[in-house]
PDB file of N, CA and C in Angstrom:
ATOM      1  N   UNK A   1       0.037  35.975 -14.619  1.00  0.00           N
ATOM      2  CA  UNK A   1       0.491  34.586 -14.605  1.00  0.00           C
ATOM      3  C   UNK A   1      -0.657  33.680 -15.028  1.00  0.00           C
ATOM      4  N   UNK A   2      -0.505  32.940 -15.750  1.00  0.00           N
ATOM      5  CA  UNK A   2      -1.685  31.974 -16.108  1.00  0.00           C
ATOM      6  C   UNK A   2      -1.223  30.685 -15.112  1.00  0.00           C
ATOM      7  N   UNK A   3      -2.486  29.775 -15.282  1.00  0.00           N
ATOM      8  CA  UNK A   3      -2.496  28.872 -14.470  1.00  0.00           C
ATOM      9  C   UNK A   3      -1.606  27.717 -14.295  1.00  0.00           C
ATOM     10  N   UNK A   4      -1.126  27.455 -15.468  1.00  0.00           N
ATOM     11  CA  UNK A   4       0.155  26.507 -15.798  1.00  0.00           C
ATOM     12  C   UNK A   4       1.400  26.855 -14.618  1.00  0.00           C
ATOM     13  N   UNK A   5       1.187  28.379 -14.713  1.00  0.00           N
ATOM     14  CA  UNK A   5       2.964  28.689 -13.938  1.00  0.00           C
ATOM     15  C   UNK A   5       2.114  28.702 -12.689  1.00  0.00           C
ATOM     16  N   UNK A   6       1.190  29.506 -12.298  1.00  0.00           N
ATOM     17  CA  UNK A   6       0.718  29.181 -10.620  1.00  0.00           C
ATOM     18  C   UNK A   6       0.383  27.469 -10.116  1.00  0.00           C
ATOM     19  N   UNK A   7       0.167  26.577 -10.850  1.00  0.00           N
ATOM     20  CA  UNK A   7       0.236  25.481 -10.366  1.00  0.00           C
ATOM     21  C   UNK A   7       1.674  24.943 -10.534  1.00  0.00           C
ATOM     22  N   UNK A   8       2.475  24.951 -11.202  1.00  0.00           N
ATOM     23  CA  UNK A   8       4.085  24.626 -10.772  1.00  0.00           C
ATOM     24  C   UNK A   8       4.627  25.257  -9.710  1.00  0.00           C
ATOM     25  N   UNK A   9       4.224  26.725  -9.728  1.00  0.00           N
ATOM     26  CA  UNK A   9       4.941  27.850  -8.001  1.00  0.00           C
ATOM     27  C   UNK A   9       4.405  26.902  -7.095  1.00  0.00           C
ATOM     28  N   UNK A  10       3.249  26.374  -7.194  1.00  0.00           N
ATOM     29  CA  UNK A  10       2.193  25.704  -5.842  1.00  0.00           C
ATOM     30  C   UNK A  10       3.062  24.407  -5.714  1.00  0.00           C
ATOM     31  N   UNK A  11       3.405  23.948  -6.639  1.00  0.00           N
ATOM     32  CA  UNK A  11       4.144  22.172  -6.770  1.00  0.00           C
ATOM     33  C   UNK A  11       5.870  22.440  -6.580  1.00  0.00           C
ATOM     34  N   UNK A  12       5.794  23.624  -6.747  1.00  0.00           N
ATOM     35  CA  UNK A  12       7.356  23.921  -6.297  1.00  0.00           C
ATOM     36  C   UNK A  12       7.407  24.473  -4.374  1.00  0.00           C
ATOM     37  N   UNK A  13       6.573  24.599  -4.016  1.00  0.00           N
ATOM     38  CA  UNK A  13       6.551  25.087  -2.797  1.00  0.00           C
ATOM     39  C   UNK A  13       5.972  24.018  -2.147  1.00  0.00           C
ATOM     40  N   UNK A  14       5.784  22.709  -2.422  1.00  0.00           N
ATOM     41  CA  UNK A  14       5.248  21.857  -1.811  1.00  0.00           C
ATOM     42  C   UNK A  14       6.341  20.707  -1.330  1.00  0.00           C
ATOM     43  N   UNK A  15       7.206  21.052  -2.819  1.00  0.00           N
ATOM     44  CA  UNK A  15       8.608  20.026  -2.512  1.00  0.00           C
ATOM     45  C   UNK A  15       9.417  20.945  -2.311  1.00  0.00           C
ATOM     46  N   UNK A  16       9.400  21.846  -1.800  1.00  0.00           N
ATOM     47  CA  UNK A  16      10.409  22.787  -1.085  1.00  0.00           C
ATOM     48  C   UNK A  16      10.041  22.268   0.655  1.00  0.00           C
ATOM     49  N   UNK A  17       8.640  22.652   1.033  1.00  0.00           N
ATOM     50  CA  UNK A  17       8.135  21.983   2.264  1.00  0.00           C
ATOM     51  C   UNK A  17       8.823  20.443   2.367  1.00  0.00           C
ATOM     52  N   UNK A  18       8.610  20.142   1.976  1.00  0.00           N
ATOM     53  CA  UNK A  18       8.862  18.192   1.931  1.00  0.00           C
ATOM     54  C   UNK A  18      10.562  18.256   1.884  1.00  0.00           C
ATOM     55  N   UNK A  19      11.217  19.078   1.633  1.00  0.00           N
ATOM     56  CA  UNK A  19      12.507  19.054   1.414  1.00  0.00           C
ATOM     57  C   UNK A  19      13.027  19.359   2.929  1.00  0.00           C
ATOM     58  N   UNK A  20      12.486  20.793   3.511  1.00  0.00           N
ATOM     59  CA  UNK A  20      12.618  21.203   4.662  1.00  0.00           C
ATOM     60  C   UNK A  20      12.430  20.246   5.826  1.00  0.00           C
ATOM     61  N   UNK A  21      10.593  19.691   5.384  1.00  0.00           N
ATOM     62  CA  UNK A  21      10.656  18.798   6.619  1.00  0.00           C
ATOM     63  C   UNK A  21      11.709  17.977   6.899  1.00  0.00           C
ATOM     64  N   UNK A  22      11.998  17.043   5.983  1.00  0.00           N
ATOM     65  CA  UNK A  22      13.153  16.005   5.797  1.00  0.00           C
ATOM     66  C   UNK A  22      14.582  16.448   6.329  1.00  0.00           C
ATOM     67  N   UNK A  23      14.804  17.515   6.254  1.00  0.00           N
ATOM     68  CA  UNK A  23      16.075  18.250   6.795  1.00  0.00           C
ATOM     69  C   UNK A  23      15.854  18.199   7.850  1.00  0.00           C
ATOM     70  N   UNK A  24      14.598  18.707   8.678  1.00  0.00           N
ATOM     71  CA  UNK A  24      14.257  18.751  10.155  1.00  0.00           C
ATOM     72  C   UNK A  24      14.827  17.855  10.622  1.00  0.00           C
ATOM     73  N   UNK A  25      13.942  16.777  10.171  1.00  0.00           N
ATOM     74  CA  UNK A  25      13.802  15.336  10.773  1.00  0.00           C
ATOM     75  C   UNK A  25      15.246  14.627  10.767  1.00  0.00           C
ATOM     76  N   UNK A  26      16.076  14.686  10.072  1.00  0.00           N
ATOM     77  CA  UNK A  26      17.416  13.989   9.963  1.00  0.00           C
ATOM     78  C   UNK A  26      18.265  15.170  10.968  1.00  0.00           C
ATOM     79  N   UNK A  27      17.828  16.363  10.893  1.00  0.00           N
ATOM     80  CA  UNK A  27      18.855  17.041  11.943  1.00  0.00           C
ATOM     81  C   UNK A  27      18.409  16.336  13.432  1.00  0.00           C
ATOM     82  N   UNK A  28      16.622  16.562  13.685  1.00  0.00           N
ATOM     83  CA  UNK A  28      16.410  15.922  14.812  1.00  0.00           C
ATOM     84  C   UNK A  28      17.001  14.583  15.208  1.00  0.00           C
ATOM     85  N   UNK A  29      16.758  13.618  14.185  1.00  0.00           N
ATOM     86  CA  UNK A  29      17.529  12.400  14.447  1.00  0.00           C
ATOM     87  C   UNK A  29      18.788  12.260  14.814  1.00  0.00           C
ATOM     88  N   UNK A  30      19.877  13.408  14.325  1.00  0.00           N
ATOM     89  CA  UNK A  30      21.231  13.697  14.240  1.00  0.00           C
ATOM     90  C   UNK A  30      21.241  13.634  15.770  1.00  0.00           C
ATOM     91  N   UNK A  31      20.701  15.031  16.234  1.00  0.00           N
ATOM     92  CA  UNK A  31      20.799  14.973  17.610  1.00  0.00           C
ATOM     93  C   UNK A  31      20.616  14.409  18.443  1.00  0.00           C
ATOM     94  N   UNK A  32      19.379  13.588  18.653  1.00  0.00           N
ATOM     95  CA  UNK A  32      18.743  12.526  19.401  1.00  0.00           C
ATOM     96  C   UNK A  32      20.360  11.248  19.244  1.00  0.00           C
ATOM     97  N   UNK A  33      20.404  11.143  18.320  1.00  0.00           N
ATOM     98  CA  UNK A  33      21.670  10.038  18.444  1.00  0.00           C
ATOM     99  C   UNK A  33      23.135  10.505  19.261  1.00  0.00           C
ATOM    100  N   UNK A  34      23.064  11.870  18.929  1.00  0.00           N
ATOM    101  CA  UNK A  34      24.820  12.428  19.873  1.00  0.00           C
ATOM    102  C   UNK A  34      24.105  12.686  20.947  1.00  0.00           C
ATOM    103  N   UNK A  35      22.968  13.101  21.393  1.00  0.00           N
ATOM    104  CA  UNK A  35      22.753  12.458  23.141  1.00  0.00           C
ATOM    105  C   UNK A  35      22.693  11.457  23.660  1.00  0.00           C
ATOM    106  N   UNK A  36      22.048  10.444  22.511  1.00  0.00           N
ATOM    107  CA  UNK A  36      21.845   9.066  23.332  1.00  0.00           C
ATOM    108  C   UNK A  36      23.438   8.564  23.406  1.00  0.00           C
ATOM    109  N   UNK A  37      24.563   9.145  22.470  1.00  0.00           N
ATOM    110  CA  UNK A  37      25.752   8.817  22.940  1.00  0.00           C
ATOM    111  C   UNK A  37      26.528   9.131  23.749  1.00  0.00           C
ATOM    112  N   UNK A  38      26.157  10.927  24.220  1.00  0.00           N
ATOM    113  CA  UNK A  38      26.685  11.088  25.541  1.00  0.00           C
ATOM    114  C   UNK A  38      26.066  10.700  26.952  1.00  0.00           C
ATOM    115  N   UNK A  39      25.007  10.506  26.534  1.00  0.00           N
ATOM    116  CA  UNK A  39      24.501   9.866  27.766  1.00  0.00           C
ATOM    117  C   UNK A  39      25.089   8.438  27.959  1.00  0.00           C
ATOM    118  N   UNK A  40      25.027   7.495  27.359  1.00  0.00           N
ATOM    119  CA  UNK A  40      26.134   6.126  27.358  1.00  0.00           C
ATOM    120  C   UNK A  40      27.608   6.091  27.567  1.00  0.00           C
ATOM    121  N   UNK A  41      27.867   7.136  27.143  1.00  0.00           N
ATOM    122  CA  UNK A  41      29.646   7.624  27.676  1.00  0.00           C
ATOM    123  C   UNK A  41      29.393   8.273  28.910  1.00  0.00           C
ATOM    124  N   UNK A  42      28.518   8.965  29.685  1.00  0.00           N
ATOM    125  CA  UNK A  42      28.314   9.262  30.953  1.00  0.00           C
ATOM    126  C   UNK A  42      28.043   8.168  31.815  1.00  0.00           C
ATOM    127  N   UNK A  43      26.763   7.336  31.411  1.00  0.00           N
ATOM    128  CA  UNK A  43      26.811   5.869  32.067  1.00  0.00           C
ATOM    129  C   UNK A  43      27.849   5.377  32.229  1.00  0.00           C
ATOM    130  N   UNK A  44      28.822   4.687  31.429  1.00  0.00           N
ATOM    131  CA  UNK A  44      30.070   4.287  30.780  1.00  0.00           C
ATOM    132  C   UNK A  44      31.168   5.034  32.513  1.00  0.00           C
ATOM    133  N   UNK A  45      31.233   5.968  32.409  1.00  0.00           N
ATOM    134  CA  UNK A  45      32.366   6.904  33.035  1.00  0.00           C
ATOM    135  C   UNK A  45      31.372   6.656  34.913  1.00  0.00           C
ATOM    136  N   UNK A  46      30.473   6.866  34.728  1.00  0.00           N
ATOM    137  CA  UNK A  46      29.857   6.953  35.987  1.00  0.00           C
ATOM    138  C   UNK A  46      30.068   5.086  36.772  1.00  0.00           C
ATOM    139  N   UNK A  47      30.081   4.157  35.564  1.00  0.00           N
ATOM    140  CA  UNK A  47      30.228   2.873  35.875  1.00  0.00           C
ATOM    141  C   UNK A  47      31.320   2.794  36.710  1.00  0.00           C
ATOM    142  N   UNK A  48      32.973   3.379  35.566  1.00  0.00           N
ATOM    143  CA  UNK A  48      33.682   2.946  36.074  1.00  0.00           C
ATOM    144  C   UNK A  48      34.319   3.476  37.505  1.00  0.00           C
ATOM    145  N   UNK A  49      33.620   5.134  37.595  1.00  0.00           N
ATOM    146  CA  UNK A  49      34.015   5.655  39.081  1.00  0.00           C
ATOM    147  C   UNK A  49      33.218   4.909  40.152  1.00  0.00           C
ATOM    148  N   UNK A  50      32.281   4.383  40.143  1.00  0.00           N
ATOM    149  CA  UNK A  50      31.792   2.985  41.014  1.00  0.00           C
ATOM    150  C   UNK A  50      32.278   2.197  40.893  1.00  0.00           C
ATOM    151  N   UNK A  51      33.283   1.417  39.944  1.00  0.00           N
ATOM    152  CA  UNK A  51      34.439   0.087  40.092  1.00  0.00           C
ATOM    153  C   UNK A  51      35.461   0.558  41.096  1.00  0.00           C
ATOM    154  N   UNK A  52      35.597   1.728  40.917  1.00  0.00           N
ATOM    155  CA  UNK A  52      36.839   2.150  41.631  1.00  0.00           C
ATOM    156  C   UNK A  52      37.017   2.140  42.934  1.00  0.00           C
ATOM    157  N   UNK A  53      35.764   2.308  43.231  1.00  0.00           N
ATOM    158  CA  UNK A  53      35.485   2.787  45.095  1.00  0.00           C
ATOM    159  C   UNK A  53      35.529   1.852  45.733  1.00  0.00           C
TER     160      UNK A  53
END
């Protein structure tokens, strides 16, 4: 392999990384948001069985 194609494999595996991270991060975010929503629908539900009593 000459150096031309080993520095594109290197620049192709760098935005492969950067691609991955970014996937991480939006799945993490994904999740962090459907807990912070079941936790507010638990608040929510826990409110109203204290109206009730």
């Amino acid at each position: 392999m000459n150096k031309a194609n080993i520095e594109g494999l290197i620049n192709l595996e760098i935005e492969l990384a950067k691609s991955i991270l970014e996937l991480k991060e939006e799945h993490e975010t994904t999740v962090l948001e459907k807990r912070e929503n079941l936790l507010t629908n638990l608040e929510l539900v826990i409110s109203k069985k204290k109206g009730k009593k």
